[in-house]
N, C-alpha and C. Protein backbone atom coordinates (compact mmCIF):
# COMPACT_ATOMS: atom_id res chain seq x y z
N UNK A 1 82.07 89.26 18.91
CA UNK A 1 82.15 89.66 20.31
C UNK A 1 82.34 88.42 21.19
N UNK A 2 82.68 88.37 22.34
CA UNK A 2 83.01 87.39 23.30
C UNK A 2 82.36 87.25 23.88
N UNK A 3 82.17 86.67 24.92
CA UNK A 3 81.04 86.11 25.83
C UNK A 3 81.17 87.18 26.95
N UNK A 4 82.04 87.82 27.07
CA UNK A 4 82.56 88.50 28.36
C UNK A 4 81.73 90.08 27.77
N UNK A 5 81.95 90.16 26.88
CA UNK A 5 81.07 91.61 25.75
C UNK A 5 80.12 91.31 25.88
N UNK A 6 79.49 90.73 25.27
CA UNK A 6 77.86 90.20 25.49
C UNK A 6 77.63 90.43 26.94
N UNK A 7 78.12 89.53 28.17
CA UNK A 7 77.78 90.06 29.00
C UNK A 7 77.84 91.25 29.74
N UNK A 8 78.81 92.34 29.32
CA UNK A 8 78.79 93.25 29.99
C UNK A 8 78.00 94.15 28.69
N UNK A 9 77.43 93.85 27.63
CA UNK A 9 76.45 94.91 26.81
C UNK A 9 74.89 94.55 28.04
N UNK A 10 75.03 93.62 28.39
CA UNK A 10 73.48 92.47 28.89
C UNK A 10 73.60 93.53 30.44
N UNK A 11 74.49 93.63 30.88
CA UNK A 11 74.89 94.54 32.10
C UNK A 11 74.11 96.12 31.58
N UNK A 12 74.65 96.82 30.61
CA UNK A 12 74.79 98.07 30.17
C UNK A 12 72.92 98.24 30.49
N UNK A 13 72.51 97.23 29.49
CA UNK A 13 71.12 97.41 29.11
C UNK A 13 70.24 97.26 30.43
N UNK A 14 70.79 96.59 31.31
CA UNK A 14 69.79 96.48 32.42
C UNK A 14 70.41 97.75 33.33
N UNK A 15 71.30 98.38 33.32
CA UNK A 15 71.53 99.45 34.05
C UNK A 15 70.92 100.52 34.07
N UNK A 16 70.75 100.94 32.13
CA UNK A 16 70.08 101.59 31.79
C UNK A 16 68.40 101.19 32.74
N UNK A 17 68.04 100.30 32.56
CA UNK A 17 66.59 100.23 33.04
C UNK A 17 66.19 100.23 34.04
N UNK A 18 67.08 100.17 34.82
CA UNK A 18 67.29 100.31 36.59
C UNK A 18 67.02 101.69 36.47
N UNK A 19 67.77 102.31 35.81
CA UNK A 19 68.09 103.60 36.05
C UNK A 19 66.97 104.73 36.00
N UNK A 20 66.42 103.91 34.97
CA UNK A 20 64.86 104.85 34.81
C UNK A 20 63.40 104.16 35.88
N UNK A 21 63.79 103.71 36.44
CA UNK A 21 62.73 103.54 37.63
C UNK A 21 62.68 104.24 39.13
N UNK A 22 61.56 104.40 39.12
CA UNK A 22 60.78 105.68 40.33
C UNK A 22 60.26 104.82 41.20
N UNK A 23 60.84 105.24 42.53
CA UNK A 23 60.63 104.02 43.72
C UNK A 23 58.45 103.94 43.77
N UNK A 24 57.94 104.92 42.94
CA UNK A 24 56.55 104.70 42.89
C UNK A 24 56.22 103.36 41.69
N UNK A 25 57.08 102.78 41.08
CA UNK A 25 56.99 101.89 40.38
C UNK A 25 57.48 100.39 40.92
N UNK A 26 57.64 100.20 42.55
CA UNK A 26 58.33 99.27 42.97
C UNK A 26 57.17 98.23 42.80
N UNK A 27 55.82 98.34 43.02
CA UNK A 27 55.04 97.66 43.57
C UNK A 27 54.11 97.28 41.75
N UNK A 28 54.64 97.32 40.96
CA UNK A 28 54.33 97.17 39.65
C UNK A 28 54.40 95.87 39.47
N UNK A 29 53.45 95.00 38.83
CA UNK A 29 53.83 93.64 38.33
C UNK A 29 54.72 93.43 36.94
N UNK A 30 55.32 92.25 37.39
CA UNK A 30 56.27 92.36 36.24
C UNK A 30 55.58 90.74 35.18
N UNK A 31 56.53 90.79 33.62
CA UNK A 31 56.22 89.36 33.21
C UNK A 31 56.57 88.00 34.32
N UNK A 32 57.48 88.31 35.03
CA UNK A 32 58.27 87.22 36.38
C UNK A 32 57.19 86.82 37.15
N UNK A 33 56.19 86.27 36.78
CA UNK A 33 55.27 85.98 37.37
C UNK A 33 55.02 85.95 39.20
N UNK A 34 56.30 85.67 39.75
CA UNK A 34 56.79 85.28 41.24
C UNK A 34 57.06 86.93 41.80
N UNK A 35 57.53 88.14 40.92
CA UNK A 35 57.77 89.10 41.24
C UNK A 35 57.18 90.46 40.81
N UNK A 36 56.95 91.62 41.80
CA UNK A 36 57.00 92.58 41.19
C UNK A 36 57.99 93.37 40.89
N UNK A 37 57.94 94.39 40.54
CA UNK A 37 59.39 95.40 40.15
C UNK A 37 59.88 94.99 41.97
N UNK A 38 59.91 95.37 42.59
CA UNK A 38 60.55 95.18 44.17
C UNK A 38 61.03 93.73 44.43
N UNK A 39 60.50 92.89 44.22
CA UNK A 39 61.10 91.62 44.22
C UNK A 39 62.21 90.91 43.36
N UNK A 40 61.64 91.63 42.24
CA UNK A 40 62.96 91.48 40.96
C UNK A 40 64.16 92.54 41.35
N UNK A 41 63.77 93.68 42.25
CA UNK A 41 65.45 94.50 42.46
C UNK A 41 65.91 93.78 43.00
N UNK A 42 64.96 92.86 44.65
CA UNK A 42 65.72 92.22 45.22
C UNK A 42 66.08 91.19 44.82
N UNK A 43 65.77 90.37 43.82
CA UNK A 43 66.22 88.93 43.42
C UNK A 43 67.38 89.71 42.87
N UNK A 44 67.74 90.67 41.78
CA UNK A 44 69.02 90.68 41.32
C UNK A 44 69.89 91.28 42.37
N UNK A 45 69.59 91.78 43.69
CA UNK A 45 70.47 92.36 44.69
C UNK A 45 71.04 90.99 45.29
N UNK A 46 70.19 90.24 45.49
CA UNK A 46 70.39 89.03 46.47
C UNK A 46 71.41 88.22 45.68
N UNK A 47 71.12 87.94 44.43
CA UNK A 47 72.38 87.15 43.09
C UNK A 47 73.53 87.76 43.31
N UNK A 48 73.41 89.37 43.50
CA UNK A 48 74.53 89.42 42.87
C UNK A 48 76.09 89.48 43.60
N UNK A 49 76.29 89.48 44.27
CA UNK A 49 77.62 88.77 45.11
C UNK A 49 78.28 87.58 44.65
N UNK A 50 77.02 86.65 44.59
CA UNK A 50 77.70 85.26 43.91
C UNK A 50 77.75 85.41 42.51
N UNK A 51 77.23 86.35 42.12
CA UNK A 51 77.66 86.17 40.16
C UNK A 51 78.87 86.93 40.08
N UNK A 52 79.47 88.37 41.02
CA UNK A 52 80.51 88.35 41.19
C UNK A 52 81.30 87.68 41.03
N UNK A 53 81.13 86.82 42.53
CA UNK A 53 82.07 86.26 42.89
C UNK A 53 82.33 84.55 41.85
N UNK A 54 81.91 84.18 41.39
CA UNK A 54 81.65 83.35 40.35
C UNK A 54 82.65 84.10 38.99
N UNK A 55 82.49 84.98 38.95
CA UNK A 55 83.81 85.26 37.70
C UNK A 55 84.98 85.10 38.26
N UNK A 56 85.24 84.84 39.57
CA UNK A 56 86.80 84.53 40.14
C UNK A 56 86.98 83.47 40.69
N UNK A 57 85.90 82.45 40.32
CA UNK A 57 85.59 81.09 40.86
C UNK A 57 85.34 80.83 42.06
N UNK A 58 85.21 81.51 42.72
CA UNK A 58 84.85 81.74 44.47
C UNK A 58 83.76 81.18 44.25
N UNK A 59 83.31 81.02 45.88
CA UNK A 59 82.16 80.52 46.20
C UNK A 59 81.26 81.53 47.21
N UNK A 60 80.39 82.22 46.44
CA UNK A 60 79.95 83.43 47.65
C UNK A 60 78.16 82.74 47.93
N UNK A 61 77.97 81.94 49.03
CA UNK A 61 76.94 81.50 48.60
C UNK A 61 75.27 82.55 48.86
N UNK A 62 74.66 82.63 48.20
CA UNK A 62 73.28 83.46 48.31
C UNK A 62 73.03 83.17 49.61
N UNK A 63 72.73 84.32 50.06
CA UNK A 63 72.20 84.68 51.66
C UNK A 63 71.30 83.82 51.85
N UNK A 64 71.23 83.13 53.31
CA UNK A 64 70.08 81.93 54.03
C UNK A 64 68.35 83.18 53.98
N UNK A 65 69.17 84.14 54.51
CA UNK A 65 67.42 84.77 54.75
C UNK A 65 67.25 86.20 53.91
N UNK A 66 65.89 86.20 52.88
CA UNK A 66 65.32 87.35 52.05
C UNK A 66 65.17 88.48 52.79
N UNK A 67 65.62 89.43 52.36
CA UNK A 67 65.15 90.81 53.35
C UNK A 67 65.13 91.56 51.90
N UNK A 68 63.83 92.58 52.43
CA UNK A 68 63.96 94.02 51.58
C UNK A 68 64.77 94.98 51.26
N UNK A 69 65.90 94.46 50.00
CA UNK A 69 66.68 95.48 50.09
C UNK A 69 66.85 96.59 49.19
N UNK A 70 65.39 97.30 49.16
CA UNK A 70 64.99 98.07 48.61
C UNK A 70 64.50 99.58 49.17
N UNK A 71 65.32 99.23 50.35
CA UNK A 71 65.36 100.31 51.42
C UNK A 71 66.67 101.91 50.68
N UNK A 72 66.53 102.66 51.54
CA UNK A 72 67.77 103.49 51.03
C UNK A 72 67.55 104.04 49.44
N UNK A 73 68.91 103.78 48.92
CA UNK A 73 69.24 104.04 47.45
C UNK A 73 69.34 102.71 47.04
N UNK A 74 68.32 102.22 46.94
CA UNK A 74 68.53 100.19 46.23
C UNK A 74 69.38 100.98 44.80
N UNK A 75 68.99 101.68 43.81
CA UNK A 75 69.31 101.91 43.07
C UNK A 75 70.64 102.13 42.41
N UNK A 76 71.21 102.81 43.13
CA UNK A 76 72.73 103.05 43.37
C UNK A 76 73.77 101.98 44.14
N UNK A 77 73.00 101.33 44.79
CA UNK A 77 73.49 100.03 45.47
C UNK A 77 73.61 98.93 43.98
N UNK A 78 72.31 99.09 43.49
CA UNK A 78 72.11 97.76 42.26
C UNK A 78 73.55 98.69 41.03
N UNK A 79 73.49 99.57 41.09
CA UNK A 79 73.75 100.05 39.75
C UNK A 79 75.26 99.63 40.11
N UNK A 80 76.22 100.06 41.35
CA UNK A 80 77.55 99.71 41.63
C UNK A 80 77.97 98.36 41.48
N UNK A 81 76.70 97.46 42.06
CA UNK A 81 76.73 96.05 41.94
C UNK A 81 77.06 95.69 40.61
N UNK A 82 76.23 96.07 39.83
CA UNK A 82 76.08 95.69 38.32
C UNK A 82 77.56 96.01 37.78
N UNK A 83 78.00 97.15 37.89
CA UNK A 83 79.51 97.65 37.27
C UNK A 83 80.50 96.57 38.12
N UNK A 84 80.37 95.79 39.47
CA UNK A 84 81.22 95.43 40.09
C UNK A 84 81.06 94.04 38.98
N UNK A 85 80.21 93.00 38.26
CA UNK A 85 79.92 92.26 37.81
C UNK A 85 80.60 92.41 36.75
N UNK A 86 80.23 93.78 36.24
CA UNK A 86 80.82 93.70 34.43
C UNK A 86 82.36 93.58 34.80
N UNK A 87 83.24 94.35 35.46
CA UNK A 87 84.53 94.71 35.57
C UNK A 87 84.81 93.02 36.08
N UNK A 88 84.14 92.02 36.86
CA UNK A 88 85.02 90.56 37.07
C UNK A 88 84.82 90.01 36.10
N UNK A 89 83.74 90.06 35.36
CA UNK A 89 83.82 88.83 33.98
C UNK A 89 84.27 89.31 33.12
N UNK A 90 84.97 90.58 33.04
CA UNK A 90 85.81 91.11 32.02
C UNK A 90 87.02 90.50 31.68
N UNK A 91 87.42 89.86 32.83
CA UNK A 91 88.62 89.25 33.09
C UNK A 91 88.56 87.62 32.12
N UNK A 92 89.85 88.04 31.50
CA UNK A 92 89.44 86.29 30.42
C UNK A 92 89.70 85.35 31.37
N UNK A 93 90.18 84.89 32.33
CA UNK A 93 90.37 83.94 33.19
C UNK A 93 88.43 83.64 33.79
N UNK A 94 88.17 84.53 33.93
CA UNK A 94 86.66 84.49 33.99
C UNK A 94 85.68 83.39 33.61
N UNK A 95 86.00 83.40 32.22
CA UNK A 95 85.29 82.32 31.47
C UNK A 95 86.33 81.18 31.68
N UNK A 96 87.26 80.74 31.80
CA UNK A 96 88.09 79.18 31.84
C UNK A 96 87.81 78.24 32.97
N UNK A 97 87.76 77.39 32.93
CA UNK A 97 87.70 76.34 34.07
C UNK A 97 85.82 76.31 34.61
N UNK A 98 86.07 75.59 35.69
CA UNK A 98 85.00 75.83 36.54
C UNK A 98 84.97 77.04 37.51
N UNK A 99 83.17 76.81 37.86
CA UNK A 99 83.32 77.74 38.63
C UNK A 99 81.76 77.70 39.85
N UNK A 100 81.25 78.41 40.61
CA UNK A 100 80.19 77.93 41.08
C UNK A 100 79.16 78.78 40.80
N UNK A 101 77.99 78.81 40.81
CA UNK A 101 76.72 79.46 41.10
C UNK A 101 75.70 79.75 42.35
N UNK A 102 76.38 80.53 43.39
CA UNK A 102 75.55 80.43 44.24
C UNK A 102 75.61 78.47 45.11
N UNK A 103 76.17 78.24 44.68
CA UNK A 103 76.16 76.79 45.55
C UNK A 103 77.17 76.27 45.44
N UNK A 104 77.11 74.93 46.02
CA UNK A 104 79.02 73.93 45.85
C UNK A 104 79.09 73.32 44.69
N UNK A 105 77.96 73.38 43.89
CA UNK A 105 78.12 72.57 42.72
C UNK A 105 79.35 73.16 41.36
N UNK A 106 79.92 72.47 41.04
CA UNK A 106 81.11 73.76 40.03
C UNK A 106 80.18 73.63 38.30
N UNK A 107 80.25 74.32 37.92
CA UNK A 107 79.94 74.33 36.10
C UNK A 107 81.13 74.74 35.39
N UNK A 108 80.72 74.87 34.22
CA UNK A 108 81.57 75.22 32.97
C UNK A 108 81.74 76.95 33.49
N UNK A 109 82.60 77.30 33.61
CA UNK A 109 82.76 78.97 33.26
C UNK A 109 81.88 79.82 32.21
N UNK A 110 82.28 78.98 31.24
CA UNK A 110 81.55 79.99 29.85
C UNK A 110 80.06 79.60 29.93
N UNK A 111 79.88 78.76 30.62
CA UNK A 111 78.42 78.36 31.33
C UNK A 111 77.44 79.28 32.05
N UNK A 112 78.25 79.30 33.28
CA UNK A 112 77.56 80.45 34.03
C UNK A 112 77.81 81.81 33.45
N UNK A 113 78.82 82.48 32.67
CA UNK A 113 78.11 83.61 32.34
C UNK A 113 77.92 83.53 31.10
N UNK A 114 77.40 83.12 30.55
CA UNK A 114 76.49 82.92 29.47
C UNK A 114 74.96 82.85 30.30
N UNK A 115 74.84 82.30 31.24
CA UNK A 115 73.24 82.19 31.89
C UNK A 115 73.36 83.73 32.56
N UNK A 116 74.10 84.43 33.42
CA UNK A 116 74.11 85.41 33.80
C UNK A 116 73.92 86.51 32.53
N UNK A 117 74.18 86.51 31.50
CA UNK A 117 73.68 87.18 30.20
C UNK A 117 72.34 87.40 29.77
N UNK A 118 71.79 85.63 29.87
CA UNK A 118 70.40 85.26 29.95
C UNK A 118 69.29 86.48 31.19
N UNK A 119 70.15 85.64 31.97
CA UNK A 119 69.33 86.45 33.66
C UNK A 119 69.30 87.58 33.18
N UNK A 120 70.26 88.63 32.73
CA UNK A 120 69.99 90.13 33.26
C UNK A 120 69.43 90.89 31.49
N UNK A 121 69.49 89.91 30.71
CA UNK A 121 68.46 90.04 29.28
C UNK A 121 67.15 89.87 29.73
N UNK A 122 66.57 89.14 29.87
CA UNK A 122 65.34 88.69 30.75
C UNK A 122 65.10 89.65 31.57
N UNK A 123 65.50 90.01 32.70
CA UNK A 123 65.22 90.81 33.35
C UNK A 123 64.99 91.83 32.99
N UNK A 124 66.18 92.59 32.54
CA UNK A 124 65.85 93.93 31.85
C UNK A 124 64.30 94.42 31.10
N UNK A 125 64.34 93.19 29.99
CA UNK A 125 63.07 93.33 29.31
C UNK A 125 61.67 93.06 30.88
N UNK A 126 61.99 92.23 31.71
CA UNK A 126 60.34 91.96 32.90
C UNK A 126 60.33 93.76 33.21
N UNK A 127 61.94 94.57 33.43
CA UNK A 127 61.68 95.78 34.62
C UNK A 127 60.88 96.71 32.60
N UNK A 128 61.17 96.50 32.25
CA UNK A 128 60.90 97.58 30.75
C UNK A 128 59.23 97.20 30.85
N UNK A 129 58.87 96.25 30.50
CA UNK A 129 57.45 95.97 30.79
C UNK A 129 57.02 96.32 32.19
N UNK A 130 57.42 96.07 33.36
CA UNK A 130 56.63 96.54 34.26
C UNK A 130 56.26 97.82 34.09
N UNK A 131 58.18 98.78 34.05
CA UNK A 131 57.97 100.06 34.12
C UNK A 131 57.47 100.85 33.12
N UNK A 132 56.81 100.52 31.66
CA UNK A 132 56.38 100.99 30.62
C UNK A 132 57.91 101.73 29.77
N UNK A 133 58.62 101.50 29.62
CA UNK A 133 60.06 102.49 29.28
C UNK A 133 60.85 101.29 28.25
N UNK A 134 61.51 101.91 28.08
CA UNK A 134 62.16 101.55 26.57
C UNK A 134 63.79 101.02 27.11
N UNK A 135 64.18 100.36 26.44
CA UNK A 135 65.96 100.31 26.47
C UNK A 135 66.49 99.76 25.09
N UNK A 136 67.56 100.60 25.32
CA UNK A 136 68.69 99.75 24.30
C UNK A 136 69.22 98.56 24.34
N UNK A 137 68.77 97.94 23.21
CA UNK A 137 69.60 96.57 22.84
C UNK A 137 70.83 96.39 21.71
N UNK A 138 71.54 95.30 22.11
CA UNK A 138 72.69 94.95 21.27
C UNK A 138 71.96 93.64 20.39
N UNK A 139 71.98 94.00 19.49
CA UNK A 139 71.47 93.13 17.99
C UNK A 139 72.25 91.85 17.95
N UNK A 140 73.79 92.16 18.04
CA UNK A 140 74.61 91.35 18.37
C UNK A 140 74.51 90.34 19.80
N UNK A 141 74.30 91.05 21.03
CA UNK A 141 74.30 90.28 22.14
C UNK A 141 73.01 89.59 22.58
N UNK A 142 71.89 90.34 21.86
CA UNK A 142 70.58 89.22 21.71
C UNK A 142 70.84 88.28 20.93
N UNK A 143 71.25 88.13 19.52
CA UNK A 143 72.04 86.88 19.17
C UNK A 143 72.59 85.82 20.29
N UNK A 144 73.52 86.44 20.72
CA UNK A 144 73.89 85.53 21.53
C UNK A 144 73.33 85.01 22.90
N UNK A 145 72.65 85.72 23.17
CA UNK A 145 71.39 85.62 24.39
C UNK A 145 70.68 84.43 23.52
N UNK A 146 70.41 84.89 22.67
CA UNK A 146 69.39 83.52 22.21
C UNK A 146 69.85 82.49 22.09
N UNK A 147 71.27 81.97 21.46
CA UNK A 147 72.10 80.64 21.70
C UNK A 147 71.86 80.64 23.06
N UNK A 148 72.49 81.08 24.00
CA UNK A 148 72.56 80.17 25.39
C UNK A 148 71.20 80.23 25.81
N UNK A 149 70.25 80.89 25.57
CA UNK A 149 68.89 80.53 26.58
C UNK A 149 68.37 79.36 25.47
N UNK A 150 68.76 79.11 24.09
CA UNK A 150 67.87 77.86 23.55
C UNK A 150 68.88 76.20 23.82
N UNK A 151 70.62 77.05 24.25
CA UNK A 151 71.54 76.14 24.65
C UNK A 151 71.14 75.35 25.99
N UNK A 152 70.53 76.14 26.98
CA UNK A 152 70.26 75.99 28.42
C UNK A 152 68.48 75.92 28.71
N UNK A 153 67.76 75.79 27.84
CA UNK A 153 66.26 76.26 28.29
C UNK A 153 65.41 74.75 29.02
N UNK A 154 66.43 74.12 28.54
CA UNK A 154 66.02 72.56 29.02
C UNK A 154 66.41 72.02 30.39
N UNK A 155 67.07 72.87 30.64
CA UNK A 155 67.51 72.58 32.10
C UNK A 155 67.38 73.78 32.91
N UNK A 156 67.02 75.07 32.71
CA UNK A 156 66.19 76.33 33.07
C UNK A 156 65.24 75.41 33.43
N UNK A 157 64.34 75.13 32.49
CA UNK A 157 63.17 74.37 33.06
C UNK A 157 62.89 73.09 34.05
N UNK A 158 63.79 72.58 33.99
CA UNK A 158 63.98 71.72 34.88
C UNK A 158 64.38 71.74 36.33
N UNK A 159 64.96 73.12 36.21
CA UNK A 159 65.62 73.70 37.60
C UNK A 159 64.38 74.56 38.17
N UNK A 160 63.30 74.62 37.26
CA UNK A 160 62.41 75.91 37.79
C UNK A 160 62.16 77.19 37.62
N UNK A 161 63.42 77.51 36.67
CA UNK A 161 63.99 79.04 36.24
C UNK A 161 62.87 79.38 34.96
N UNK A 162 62.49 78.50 34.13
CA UNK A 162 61.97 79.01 33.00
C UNK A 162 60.44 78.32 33.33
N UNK A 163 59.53 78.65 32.20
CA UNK A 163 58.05 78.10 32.61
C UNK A 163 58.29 77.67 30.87
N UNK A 164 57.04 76.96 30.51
CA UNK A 164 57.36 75.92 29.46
C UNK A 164 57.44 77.16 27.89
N UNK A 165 58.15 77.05 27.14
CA UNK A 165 58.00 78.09 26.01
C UNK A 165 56.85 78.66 25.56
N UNK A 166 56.44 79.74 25.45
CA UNK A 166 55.27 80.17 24.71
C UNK A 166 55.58 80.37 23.31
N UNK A 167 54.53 79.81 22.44
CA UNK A 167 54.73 79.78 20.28
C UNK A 167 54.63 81.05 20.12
N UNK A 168 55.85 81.03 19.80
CA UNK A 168 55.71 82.69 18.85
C UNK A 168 55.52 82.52 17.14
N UNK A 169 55.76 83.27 16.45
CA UNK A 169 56.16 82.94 14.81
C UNK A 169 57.74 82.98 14.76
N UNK A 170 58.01 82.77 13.87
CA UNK A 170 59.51 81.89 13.53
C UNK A 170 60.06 83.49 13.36
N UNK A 171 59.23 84.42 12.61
CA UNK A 171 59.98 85.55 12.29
C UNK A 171 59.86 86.71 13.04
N UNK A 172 59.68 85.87 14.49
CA UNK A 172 59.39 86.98 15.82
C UNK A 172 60.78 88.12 16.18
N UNK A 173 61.02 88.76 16.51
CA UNK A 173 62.53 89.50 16.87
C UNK A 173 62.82 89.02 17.87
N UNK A 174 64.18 88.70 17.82
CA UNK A 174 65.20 88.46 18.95
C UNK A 174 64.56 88.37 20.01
N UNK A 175 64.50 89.63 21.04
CA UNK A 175 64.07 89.78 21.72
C UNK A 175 62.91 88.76 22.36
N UNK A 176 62.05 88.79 21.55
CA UNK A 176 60.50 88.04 21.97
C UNK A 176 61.04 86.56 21.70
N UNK A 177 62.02 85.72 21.03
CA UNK A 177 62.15 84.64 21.00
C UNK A 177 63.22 84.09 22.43
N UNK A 178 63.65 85.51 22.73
CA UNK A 178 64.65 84.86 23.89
C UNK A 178 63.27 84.94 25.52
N UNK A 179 62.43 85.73 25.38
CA UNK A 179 62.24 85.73 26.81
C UNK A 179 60.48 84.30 26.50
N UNK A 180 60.16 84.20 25.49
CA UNK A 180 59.50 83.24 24.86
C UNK A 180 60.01 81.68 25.13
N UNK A 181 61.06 81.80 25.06
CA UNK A 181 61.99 80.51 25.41
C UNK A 181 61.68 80.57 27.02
N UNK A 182 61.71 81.48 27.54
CA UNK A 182 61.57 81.27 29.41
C UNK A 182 60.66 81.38 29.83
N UNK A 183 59.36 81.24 29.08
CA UNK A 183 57.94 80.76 29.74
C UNK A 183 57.22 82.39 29.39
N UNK A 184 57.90 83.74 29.26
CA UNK A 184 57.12 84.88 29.17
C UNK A 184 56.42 84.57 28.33
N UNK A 185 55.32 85.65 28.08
CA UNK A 185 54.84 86.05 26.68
C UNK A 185 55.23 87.19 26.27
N UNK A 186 55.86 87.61 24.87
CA UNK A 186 56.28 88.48 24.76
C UNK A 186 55.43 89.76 24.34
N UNK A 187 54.23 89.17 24.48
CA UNK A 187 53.40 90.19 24.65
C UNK A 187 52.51 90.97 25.74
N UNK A 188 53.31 90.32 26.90
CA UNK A 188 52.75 90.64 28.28
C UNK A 188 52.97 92.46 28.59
N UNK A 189 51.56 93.23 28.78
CA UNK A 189 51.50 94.32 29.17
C UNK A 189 50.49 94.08 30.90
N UNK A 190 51.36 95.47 31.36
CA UNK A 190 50.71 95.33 32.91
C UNK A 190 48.82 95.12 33.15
């Protein structure tokens, strides 16, 4: 699979988990230590323009001021967002060249969405733990989730994004070794 698959399976799975949340579950703590379920819709509402816009090398930079945008149908707002994401990095020009993240700085293409894979793997699994609910994973695209978050975890951490690894056992599943790499525990219940 490609990097552009992976990310839009990493899309699928967090849609799914959006999808099963009840605005009575906003105020739920999540593993994201900084967020609850409501803060994590809005952190991925607030991203997502520039991760868009980042598969076409644009520069869409993240809004100056946080607002609740968990008003309305956040849900249907996040869920269009999310399909607007999969359909630009679908595009193979997507991954070539540089491109930006939310700022002026440019990266590798296959860079940023490979971390945008990371982000919405991670996530998915914080909203599944908050919200007690289950999702489907790609066996295959956690593979590859796990290259780039053990490719990138050193500079996640350095940027602030990850908290220092928690020891799992070597013959932990996928899953628990990728969000283990970003400071969770993969055994965090509410």
């Amino acid at each position: 699979m490609s990097g552009a698959q992976h990310l839009v399976q990493a899309v699928a799975t967090l849609k799914q988990v959006v999808a099963g949340i009840s605005p009575s579950q906003l105020s739920a703590p999540t593993p994201c230590a900084e967020f609850d379920v409501r803060g994590l819709i809005n952190h991925l509402l607030f991203w997502g323009p520039s991760f868009e816009a980042a598969a076409r090398g644009e520069l869409v930079p993240a809004p100056a001021e946080v607002v609740d945008r968990t008003t309305g149908d956040w849900a249907k707002v996040l869920l269009s967002q999310l399909d607007r994401i999969a359909h630009a990095w679908s595009a193979p020009d997507a991954w070539t060249g540089e491109t930006h993240m939310g700022g002026p700085t440019r990266y590798p293409s296959d860079l940023v969405g490979g971390l945008i894979t990371v982000e919405y793997t991670v996530h998915a699994w914080d909203l599944t733990r908050a919200a007690d609910t289950e999702a489907t994973w790609s066996t295959d695209t956690l593979g590859h989730t796990l290259a780039e978050v053990t490719r990138t975890a050193a500079k996640g951490r350095e940027m602030g994004a990850y908290g220092p690894e928690v020891p799992i056992p070597d013959d932990s599943p996928l899953l628990d070794k990728i969000v283990a790499k970003t400071g969770r525990n993969p055994r965090w219940r509410p």
